[in-house]
N, C-alpha and C. Protein backbone atom coordinates (compact mmCIF):
# COMPACT_ATOMS: atom_id res chain seq x y z
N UNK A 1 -6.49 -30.14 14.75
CA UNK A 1 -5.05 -29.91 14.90
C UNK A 1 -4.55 -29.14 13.68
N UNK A 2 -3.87 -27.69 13.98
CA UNK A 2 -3.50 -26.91 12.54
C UNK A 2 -2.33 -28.05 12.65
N UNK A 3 -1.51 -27.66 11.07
CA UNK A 3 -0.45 -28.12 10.63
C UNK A 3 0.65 -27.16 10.94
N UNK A 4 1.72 -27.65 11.14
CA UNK A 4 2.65 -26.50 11.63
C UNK A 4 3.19 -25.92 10.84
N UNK A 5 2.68 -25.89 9.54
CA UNK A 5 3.66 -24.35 8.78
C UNK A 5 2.30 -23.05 8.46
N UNK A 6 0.86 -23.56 9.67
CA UNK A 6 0.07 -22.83 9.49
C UNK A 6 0.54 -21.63 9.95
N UNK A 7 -0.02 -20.55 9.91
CA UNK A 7 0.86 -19.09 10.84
C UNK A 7 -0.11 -19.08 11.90
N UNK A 8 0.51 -18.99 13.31
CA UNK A 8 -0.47 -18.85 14.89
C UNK A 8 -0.65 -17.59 14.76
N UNK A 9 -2.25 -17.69 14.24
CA UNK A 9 -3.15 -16.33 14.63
C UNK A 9 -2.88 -15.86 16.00
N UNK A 10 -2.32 -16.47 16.95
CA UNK A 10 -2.26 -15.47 18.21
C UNK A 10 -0.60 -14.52 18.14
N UNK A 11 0.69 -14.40 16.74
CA UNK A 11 1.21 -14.56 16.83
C UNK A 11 1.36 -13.07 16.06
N UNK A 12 1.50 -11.92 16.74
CA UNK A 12 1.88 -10.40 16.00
C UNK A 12 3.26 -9.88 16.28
N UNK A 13 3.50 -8.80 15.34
CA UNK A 13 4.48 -8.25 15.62
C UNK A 13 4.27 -7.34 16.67
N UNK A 14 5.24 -6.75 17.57
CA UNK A 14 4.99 -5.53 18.91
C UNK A 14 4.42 -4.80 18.80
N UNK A 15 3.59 -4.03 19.40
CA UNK A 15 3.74 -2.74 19.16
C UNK A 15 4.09 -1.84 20.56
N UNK A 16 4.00 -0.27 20.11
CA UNK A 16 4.63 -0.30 21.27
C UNK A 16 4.19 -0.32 22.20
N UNK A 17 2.27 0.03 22.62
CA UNK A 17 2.10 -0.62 23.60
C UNK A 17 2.23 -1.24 24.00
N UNK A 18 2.96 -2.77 24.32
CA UNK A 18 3.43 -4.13 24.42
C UNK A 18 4.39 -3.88 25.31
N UNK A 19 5.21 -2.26 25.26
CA UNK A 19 6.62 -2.66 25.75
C UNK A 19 6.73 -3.25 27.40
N UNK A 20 6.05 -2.46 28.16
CA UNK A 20 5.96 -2.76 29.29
C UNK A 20 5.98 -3.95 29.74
N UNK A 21 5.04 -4.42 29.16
CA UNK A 21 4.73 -6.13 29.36
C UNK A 21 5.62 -6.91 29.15
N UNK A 22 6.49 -6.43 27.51
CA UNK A 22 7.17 -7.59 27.14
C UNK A 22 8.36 -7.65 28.21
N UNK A 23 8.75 -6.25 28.62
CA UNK A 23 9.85 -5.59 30.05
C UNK A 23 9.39 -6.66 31.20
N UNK A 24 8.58 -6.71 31.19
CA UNK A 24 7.87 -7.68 32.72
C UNK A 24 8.29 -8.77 32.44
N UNK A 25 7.83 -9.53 30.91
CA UNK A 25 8.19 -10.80 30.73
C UNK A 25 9.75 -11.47 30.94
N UNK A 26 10.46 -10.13 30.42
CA UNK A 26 12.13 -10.51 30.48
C UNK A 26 12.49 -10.75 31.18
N UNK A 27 11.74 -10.80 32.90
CA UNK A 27 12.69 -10.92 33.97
C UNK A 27 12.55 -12.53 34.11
N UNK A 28 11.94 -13.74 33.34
CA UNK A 28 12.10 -14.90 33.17
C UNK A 28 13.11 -15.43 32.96
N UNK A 29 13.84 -14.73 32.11
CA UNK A 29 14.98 -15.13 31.86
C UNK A 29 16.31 -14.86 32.25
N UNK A 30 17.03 -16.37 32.34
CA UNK A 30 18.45 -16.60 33.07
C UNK A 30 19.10 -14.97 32.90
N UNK A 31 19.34 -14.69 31.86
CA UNK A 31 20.57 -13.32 31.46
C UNK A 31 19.76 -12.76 30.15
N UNK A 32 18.76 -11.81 30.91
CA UNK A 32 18.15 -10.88 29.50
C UNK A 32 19.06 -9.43 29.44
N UNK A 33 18.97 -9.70 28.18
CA UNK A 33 19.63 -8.37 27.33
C UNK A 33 18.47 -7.35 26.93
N UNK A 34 18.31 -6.32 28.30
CA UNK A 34 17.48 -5.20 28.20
C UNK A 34 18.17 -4.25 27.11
N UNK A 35 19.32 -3.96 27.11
CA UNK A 35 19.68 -2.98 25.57
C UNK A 35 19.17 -3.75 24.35
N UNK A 36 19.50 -5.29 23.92
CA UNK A 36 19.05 -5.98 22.54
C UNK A 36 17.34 -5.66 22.80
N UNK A 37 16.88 -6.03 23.74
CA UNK A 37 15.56 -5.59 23.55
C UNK A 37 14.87 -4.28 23.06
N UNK A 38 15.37 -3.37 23.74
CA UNK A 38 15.26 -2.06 23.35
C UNK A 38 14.99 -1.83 22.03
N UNK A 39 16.64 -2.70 21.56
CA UNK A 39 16.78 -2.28 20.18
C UNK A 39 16.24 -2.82 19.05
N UNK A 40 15.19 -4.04 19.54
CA UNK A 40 14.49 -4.97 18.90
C UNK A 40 13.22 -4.09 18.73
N UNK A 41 12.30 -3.59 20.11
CA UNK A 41 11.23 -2.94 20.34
C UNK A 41 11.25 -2.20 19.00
N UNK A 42 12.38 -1.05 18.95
CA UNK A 42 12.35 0.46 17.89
C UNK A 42 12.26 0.19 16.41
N UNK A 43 13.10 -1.61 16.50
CA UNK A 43 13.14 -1.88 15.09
C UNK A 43 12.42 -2.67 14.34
N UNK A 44 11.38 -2.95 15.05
CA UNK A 44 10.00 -3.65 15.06
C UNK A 44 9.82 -5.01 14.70
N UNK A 45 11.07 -5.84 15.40
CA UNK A 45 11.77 -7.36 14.96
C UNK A 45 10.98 -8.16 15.83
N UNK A 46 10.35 -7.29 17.49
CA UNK A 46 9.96 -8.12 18.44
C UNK A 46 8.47 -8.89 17.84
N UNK A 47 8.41 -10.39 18.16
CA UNK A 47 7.08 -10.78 18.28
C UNK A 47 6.40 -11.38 19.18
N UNK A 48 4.64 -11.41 19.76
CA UNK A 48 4.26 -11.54 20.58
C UNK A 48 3.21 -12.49 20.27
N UNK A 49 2.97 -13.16 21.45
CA UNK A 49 1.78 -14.23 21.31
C UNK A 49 1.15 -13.60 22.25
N UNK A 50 -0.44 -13.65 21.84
CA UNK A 50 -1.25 -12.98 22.76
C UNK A 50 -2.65 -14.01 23.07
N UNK A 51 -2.81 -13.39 23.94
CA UNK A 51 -4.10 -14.11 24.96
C UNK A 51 -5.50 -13.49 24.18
N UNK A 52 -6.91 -14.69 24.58
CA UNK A 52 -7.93 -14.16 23.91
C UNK A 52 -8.10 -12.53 23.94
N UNK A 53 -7.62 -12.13 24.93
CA UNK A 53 -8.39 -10.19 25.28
C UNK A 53 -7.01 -9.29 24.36
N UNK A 54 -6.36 -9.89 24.21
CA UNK A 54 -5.31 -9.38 23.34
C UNK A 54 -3.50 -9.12 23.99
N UNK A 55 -4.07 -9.36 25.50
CA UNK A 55 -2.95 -9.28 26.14
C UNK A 55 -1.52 -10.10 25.78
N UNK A 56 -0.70 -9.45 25.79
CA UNK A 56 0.74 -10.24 25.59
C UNK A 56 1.49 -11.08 26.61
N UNK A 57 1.44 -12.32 26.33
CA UNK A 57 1.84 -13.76 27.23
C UNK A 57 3.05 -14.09 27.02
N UNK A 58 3.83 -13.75 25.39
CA UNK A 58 4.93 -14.25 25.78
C UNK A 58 5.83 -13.31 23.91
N UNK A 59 6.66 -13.48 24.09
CA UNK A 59 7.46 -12.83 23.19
C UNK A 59 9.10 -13.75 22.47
N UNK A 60 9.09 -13.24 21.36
CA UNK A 60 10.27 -13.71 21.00
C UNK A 60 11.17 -12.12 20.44
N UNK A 61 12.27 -12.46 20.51
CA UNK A 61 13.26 -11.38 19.96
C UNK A 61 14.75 -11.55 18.94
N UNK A 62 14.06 -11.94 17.90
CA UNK A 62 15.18 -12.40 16.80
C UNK A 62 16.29 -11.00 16.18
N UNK A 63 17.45 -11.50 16.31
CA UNK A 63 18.54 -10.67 15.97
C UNK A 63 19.08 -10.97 14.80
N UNK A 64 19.20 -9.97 13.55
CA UNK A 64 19.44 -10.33 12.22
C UNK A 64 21.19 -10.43 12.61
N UNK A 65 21.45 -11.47 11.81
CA UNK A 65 23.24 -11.54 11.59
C UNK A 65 23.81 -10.63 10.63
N UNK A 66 24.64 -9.95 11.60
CA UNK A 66 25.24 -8.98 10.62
C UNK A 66 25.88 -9.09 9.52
N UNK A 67 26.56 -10.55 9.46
CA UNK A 67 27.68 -10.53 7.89
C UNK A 67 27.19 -11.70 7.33
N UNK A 68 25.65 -12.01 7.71
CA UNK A 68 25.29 -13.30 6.81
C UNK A 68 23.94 -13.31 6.82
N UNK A 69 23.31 -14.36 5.91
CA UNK A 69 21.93 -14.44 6.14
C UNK A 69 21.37 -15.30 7.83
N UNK A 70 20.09 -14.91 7.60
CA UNK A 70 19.63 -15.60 8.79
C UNK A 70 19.53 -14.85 10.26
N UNK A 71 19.19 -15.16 11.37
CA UNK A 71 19.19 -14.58 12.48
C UNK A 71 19.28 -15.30 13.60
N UNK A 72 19.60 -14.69 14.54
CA UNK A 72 20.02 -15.53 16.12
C UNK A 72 18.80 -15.11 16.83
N UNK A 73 18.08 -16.28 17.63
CA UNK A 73 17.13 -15.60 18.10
C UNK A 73 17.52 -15.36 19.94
N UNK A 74 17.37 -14.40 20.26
CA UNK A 74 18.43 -13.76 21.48
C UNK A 74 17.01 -13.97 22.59
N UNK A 75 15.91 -13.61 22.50
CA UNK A 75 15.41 -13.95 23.93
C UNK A 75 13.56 -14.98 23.32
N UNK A 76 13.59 -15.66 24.03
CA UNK A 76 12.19 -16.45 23.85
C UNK A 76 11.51 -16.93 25.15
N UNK A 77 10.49 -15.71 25.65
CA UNK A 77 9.58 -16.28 26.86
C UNK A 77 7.90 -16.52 26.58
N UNK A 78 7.69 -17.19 27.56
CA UNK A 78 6.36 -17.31 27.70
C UNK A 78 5.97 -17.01 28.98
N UNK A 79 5.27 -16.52 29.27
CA UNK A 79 4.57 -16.37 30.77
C UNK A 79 3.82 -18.01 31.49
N UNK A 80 4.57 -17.74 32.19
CA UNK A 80 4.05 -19.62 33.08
C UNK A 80 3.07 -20.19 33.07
N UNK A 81 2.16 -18.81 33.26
CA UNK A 81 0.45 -19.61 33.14
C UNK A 81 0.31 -19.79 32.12
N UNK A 82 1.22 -19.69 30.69
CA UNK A 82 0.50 -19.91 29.23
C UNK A 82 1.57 -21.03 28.68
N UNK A 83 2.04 -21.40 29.29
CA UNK A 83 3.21 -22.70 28.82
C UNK A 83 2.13 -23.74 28.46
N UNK A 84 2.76 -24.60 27.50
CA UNK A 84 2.21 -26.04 27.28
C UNK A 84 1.15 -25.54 26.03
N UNK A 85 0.89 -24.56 25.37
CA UNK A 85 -0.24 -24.23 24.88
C UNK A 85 0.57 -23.80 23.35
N UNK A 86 1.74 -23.97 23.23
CA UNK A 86 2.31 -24.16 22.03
C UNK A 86 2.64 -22.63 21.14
N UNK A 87 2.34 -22.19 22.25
CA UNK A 87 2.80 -20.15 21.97
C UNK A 87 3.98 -20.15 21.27
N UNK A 88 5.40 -20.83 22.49
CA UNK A 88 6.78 -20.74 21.79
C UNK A 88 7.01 -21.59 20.46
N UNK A 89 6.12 -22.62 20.21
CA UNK A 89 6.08 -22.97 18.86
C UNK A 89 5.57 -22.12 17.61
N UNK A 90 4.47 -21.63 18.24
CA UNK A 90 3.85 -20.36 16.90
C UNK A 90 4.88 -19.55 16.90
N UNK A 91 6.07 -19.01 17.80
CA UNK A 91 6.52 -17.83 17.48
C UNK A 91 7.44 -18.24 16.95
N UNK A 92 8.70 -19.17 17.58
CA UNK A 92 9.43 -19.84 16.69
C UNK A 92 9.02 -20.38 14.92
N UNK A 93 7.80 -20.86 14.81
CA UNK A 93 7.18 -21.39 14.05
C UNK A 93 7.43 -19.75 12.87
N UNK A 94 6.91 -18.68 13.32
CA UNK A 94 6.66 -17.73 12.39
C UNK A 94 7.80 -17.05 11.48
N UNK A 95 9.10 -17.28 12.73
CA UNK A 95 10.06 -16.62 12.44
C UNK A 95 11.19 -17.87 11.34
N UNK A 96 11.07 -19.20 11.41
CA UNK A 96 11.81 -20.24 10.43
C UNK A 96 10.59 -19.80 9.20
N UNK A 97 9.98 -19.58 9.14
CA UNK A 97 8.62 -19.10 7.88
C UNK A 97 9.61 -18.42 7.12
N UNK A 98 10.08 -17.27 7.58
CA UNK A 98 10.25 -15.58 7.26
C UNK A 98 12.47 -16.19 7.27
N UNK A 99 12.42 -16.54 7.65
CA UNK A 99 13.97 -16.99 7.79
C UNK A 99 14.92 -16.96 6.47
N UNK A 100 15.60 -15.69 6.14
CA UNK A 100 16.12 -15.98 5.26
C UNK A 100 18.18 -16.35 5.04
N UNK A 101 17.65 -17.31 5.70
CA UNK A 101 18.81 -18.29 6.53
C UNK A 101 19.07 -19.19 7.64
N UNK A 102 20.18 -19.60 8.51
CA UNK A 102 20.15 -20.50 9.09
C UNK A 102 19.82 -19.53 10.44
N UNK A 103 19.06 -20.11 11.72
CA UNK A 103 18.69 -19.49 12.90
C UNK A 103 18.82 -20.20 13.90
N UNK A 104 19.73 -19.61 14.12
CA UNK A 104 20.53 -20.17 15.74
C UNK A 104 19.84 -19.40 17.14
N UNK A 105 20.15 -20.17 17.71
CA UNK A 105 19.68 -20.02 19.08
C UNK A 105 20.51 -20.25 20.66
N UNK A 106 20.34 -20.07 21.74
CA UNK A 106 21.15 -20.86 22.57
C UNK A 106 20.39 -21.66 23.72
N UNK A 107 20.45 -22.12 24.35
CA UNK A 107 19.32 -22.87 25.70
C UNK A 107 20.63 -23.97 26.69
N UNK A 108 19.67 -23.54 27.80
CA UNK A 108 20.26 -24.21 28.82
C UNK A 108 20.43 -25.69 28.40
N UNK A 109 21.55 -26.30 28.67
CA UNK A 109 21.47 -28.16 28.69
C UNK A 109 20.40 -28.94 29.35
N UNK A 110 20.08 -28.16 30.38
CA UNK A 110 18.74 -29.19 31.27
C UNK A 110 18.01 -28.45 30.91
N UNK A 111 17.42 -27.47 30.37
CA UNK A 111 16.40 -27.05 29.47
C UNK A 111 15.43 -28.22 29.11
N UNK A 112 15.22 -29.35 29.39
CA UNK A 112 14.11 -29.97 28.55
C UNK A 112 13.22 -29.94 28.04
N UNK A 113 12.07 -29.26 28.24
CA UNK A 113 11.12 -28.62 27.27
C UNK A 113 11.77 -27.91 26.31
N UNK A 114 12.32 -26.99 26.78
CA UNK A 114 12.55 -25.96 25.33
C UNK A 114 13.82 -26.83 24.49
N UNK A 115 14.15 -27.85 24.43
CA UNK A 115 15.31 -28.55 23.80
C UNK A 115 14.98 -29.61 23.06
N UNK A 116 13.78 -30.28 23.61
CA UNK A 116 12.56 -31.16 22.77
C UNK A 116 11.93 -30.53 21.63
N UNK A 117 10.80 -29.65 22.01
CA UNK A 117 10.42 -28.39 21.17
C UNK A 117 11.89 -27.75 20.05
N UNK A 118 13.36 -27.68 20.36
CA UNK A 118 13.55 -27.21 19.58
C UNK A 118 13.95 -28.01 18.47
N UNK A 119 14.12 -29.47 18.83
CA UNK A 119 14.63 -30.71 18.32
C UNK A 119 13.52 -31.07 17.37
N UNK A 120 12.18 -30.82 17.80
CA UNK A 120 10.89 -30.93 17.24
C UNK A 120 10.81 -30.10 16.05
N UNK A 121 11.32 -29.05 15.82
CA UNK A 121 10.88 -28.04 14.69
C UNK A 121 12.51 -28.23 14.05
N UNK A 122 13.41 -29.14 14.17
CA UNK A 122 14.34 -29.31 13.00
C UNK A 122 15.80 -28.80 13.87
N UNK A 123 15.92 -27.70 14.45
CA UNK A 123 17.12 -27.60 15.13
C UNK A 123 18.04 -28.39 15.56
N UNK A 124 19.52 -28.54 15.43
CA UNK A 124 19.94 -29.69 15.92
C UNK A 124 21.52 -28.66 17.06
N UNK A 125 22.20 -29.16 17.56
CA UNK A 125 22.83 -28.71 18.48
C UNK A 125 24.32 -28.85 17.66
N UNK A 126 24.84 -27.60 17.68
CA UNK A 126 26.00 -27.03 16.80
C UNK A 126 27.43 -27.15 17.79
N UNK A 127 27.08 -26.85 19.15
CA UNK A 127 27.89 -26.26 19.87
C UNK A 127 27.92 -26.40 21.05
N UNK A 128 28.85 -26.01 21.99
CA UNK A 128 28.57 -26.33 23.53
C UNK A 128 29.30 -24.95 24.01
N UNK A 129 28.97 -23.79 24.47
CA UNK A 129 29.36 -22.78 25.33
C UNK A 129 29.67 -22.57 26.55
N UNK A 130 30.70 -22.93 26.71
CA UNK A 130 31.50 -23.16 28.07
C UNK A 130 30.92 -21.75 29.51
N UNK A 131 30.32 -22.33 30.25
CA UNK A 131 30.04 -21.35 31.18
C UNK A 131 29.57 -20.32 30.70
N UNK A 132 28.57 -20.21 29.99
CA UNK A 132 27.86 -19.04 29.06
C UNK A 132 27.26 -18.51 30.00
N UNK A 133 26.07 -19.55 30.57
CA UNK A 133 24.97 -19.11 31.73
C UNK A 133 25.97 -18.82 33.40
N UNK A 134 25.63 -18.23 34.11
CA UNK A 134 25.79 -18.21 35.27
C UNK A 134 25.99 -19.33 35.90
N UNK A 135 24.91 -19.87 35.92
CA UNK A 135 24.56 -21.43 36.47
C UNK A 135 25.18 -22.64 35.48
N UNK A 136 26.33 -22.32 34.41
CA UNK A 136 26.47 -23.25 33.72
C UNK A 136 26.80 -23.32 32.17
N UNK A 137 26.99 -24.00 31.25
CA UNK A 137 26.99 -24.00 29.59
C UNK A 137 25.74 -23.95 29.28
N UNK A 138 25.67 -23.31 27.84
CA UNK A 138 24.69 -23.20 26.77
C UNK A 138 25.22 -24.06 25.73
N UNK A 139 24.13 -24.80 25.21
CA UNK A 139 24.01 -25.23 24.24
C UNK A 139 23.61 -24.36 22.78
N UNK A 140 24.07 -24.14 21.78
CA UNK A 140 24.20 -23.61 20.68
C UNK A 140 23.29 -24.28 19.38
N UNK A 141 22.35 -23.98 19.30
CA UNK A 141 21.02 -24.90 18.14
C UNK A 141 21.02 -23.86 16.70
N UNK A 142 20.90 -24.21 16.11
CA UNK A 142 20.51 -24.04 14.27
C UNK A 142 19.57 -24.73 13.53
N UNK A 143 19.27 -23.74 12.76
CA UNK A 143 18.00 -24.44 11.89
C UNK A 143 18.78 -24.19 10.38
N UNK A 144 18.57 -25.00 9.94
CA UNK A 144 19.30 -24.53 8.62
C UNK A 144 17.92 -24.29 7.72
């Protein structure tokens, strides 16, 4: 069992071959922001967890805060067949490493996995976002 402030060797920054894939991956999510992505891809913020052959399974996309330290992290998937295998922890994991500040996040309320996991690595719930999602409120998490 690594320790969790080890860094997940499966855990790189994009490149741009990746983009496609990581494009495929986004459609997981409730309300992805294909422009923030874009603008993540060019600025080389995106990171990826990859499979033994090198393929990309799942991605995170952290957004620096403009008038403070720290960053919001705006999209976090994994591809279904690679859930449970602790990917979104290495990537989350890499980016509180490198964090130079508090890192907020948002997630569905019935989210349970990803709300355990985020409760697990220190995050605690700041906020409640009234009808954020389509289907409902977001919950608002920070890491200080």
């Amino acid at each position: 069992m690594s320790h969790s402030t080890d860094p997940d060797p499966r855990v790189r920054v994009a490149k741009p071959a990746d983009t496609t894939r990581i494009r495929d991956l986004q459609s997981h999510l409730r309300q992805p922001s294909t422009d923030l992505l874009e603008y993540g891809l060019v600025a080389g913020d995106v990171l990826v967890s990859v499979d033994q052959a090198g393929g990309v399974v799942g991605y995170l996309l952290p957004v620096d805060a403009p008038n403070r330290s720290g960053c919001h992290l705006a999209e976090l998937v994994v591809d279904p067949g690679f859930r449970r295998e602790g990917r979104a922890r290495g990537l989350l994991s890499a980016v509180l490493r490198d964090a130079d500040g508090p890192v907020t996040l948002q997630a569905h309320p019935e989210n349970d996995p990803a709300l355990s996991l985020y409760d697990s690595l220190g995050f605690i719930v700041v906020d409640r976002r009234a009808d954020a999602y389509a289907d409902g409120d977001a919950l608002v998490l920070r890491h200080e």
